[in-house]
Protein backbone atom coordinates (compact mmCIF):
# COMPACT_ATOMS: atom_id res chain seq x y z
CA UNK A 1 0.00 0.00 0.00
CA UNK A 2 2.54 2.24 0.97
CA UNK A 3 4.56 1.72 -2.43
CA UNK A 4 1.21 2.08 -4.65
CA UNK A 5 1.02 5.30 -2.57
CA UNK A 6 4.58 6.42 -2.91
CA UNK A 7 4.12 6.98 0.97
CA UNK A 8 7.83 5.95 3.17
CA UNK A 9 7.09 2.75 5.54
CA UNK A 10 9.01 5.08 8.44
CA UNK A 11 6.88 8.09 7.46
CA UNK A 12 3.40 6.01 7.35
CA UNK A 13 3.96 4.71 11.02
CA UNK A 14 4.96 7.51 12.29
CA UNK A 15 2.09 9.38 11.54
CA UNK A 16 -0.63 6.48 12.88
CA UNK A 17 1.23 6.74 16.00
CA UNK A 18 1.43 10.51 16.11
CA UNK A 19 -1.12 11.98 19.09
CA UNK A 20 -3.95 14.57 18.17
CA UNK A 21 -2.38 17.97 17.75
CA UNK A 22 -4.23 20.71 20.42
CA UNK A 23 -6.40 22.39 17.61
CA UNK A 24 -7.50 19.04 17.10
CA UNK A 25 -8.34 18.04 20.60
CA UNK A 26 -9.97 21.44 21.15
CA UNK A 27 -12.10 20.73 18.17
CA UNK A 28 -12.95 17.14 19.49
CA UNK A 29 -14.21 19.41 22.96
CA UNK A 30 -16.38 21.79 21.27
CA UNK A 31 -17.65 19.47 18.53
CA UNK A 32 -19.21 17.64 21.76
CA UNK A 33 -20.49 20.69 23.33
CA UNK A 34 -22.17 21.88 19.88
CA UNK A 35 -24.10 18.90 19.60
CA UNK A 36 -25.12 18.54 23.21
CA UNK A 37 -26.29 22.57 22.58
CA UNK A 38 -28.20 21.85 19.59
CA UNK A 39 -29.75 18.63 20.64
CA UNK A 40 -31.08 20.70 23.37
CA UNK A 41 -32.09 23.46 21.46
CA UNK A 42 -34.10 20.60 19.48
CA UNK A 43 -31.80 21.27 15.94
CA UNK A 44 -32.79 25.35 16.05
CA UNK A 45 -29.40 26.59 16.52
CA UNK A 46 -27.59 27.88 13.38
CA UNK A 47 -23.64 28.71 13.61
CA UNK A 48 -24.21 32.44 14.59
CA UNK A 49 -26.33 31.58 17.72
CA UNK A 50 -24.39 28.66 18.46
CA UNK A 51 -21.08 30.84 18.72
CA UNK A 52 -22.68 33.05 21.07
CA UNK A 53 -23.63 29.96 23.21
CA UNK A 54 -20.20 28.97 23.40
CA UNK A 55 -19.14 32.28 24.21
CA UNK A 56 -21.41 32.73 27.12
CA UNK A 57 -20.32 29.57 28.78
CA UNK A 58 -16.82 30.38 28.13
CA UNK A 59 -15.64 28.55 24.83
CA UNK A 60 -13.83 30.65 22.49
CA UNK A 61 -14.68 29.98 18.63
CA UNK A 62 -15.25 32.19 16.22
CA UNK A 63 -18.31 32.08 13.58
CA UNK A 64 -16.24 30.48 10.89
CA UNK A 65 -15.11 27.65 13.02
CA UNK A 66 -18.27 26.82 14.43
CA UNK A 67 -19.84 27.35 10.86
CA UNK A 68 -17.52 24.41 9.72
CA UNK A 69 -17.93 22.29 12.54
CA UNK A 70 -21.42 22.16 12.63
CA UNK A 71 -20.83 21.74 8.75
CA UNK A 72 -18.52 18.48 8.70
CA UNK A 73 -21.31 16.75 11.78
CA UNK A 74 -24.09 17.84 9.93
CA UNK A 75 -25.47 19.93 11.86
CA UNK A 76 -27.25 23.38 11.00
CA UNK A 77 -30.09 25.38 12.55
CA UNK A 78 -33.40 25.65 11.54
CA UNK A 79 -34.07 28.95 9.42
CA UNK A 80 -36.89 31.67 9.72
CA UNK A 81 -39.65 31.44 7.08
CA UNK A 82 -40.25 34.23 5.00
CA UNK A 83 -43.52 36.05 4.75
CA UNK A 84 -45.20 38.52 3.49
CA UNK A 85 -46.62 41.34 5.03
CA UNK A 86 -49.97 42.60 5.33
CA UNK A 87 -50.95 46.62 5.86
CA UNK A 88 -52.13 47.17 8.50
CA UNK A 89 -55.36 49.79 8.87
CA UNK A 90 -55.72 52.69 10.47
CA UNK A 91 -57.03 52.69 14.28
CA UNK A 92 -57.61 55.41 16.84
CA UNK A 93 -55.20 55.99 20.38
CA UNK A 94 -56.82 56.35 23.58
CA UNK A 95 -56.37 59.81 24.21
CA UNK A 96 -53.21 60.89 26.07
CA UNK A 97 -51.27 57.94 25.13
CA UNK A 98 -48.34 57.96 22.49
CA UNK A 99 -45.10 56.14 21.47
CA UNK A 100 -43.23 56.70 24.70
CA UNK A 101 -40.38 54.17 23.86
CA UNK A 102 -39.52 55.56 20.48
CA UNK A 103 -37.82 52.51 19.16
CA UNK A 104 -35.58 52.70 22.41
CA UNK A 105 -34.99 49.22 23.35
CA UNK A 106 -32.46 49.91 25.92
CA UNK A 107 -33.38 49.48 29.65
CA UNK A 108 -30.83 50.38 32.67
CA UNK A 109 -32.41 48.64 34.79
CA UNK A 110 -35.40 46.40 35.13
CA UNK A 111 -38.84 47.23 35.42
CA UNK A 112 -38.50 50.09 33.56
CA UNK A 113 -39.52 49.43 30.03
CA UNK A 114 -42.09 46.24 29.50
CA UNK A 115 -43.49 45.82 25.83
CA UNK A 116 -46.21 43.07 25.02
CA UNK A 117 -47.74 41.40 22.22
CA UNK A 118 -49.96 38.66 20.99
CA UNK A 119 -49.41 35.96 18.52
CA UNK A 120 -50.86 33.03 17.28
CA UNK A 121 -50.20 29.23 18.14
CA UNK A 122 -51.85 26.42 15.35
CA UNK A 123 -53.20 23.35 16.68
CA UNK A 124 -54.88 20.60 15.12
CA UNK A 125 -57.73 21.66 18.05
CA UNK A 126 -58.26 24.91 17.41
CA UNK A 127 -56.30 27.91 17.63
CA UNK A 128 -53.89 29.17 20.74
CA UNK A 129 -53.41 32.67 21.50
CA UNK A 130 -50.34 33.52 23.42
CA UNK A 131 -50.11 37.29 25.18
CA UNK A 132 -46.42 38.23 27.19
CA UNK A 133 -44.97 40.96 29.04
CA UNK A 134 -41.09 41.14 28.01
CA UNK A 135 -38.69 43.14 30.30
CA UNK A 136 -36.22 44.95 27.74
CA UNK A 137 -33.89 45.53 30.50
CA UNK A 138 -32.69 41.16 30.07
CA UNK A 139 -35.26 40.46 27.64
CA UNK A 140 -37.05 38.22 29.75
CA UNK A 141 -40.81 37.23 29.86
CA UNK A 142 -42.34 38.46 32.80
CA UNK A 143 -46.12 37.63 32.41
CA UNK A 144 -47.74 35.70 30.00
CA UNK A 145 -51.30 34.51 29.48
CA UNK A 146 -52.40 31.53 26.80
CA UNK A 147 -56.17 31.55 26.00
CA UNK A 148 -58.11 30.16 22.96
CA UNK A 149 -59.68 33.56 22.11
CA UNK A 150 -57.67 36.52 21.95
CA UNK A 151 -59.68 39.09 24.29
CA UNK A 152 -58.33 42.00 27.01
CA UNK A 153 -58.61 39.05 29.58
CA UNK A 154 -56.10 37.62 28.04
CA UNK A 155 -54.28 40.65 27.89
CA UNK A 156 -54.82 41.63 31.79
CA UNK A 157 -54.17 38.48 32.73
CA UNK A 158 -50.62 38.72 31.35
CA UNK A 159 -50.28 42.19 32.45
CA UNK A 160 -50.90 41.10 36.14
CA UNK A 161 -48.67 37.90 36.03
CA UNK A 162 -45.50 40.70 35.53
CA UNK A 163 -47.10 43.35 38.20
CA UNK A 164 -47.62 40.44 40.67
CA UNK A 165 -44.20 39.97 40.50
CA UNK A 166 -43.12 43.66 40.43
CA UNK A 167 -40.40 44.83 43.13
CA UNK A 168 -39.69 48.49 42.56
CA UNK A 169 -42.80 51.24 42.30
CA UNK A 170 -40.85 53.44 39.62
CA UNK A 171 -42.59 55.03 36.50
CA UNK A 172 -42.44 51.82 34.22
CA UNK A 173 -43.55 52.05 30.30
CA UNK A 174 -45.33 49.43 28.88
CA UNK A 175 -45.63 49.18 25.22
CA UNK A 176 -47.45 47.63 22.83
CA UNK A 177 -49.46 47.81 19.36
CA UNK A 178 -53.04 49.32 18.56
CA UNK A 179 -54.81 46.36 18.35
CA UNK A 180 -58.15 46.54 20.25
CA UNK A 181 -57.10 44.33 23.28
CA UNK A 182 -54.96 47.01 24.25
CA UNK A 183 -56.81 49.90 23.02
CA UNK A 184 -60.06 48.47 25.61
CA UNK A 185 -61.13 50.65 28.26
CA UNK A 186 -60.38 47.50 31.35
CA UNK A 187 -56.86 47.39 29.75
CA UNK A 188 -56.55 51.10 30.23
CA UNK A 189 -58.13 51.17 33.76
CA UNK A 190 -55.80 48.73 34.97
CA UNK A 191 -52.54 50.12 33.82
CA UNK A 192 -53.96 53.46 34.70
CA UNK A 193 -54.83 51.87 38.77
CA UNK A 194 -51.04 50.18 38.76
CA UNK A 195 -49.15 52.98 37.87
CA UNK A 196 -48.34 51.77 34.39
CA UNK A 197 -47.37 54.13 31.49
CA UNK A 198 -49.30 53.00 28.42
CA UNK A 199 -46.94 53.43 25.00
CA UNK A 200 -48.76 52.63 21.78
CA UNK A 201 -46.98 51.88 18.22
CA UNK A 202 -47.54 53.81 15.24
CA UNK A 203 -50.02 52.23 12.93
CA UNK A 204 -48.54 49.80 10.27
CA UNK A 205 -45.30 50.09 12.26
CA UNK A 206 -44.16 46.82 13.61
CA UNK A 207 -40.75 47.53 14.15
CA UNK A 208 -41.79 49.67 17.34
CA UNK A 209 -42.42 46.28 19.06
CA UNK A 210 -39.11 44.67 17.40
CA UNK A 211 -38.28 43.19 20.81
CA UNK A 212 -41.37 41.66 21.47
CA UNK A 213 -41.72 40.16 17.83
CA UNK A 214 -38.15 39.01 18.12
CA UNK A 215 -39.14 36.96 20.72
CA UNK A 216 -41.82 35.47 19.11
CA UNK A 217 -40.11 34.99 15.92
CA UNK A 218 -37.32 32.81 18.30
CA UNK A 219 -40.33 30.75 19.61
CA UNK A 220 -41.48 29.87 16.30
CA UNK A 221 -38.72 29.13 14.97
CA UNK A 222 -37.39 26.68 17.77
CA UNK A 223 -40.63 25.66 18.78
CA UNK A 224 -43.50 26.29 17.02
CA UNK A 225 -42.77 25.83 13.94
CA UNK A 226 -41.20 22.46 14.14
CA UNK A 227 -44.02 20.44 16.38
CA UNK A 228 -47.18 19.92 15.66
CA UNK A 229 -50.24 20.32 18.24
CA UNK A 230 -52.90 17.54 18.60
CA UNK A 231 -54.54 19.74 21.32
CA UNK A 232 -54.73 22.98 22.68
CA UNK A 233 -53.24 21.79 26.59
CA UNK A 234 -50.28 19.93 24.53
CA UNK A 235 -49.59 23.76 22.84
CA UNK A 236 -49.64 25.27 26.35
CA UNK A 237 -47.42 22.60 27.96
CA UNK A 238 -44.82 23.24 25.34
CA UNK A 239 -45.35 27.13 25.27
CA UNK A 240 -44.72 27.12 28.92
CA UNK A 241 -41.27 24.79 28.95
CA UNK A 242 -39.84 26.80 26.51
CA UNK A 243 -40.56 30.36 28.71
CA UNK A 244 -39.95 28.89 32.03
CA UNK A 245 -37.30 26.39 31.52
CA UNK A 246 -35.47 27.87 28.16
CA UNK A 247 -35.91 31.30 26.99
CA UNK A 248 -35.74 32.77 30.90
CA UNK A 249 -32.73 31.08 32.22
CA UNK A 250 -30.90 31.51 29.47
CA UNK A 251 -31.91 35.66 29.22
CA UNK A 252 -30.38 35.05 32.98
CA UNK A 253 -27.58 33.40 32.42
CA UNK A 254 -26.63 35.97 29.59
CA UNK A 255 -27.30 39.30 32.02
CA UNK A 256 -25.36 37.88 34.50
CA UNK A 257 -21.95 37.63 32.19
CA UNK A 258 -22.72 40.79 30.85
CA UNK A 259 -22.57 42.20 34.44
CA UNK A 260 -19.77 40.51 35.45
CA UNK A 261 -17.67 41.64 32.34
CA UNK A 262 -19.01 45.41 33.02
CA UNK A 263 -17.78 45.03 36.63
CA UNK A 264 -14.19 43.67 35.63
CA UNK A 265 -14.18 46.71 33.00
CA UNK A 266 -14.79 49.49 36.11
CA UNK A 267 -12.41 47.99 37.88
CA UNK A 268 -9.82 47.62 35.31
CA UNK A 269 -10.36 51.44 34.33
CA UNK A 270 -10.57 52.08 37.90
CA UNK A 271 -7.20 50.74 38.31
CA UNK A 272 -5.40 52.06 35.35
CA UNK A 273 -7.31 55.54 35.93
């Protein structure tokens, strides 16, 4: 073999006896960890996400490595489906209320800026209507409320699930669309009696609620859109693992490093200053 090659004898047995080099070792470590992350992100990782996984738990990789990783194990994430949009008609604003957030999706600290939404969850039962309450300030979901008809109880009921678990009193914003949910007068009564700001969004202008549709369109994509629903409870047992036991520790997880790599930058300018 070696002379229909035109490989030495010495040179073929040294290399089946040579050890993995460290690149290749370190690839063998996060080749394991990318497909214990996207066999628990059920396949809906891509290589962009995944990188930022790694990074968060400490892993360095850039894109491009991941990218051919995931490649060469066959692995890739599961991409958003394009649609089309719809305009949207015009509706009235309760009066006094206006777009307080301004496409700022920044938050200092929490429970200062909440924005909420509904969407809509297929089943082969009927349809699922799913209302949160996201806190911009670590993009988690603070309230949420599942219902088979999209009403303002729905709404209210997601709305108190986040003030029930309110610590601070501050002036707090919460934003959302026009549609009529919000636009009721028992969802305007009962921000009004808690000391919530109501912030509407233009009309026909979804990307004032870009957080809250982000989050959705994560959902959907690494949820929704790759189960099906026999039943309406089996929709809301799913919905509910992926806030409580996914989407919310990880949003925690992430704040936390961010935190600690602010604090080491004070102190290291602290130091050097």
């Amino acid at each position: 073999m070696c002379r229909c090659l035109r490989v030495s004898t010495s040179g073929y047995y040294d290399w089946s006896k040579r050890l993995p080099s460290a690149r290749q070792r370190d690839n063998e470590r996060l080749l394991s960890r990318i497909h214990a992350l996207h066999q628990d992100s059920r396949g809906t990782l891509g290589a962009g996400r995944m990188q930022e996984a790694l990074v968060e738990e400490g892993l360095t990789a850039s894109r491009n490595r991941v990218a051919r990783l995931m490649a060469a194990a066959g692995l890739q994430g599961w991409p958003r489906p394009k649609r089309r949009g719809q305009r949207a008609q015009p509706t009235l604003t309760p009066p006094g209320v206006r777009n307080l957030l301004e496409r700022d999706f920044s938050a200092l600290e929490p429970e200062t800026k909440w924005v909420t939404d509904i969407t809509e969850i297929k089943t082969q039962q009927a349809k699922l209507y799913l209302c949160v309450v996201l806190d911009l300030f670590d993009q988690r979901i603070v309230g949420w409320s599942m219902h088979h008809r999209q009403d303002r109880q729905m709404v209210i009921r997601a709305v108190q699930m986040a003030v029930w678990q309110r610590q601070e009193q501050h002036p707090l914003i919460l934003h959302s669309d026009r549609g009529s949910q919000f636009r009721s007068g028992d969802y305007q009564d009962y921000l009004a009696a808690n000391g919530l700001l109501c912030s509407m969004s233009a009309v026909g202008h979804c990307g004032d609620n870009a957080a809250c549709e982000g989050f959705f369109g994560l959902l959907k994509r690494e949820r929704i859109y790759r189960t099906t629903y026999p039943t309406l409870d089996a929709a809301r047992s799913d919905v509910f693992e992926y806030i409580e036991r996914r989407h919310n520790p990880r949003m925690r997880r992430r704040r936390v490093k961010q935190d600690q790599k602010f604090s080491a930058l004070s102190k290291q300018s602290v130091i050097s200053g």
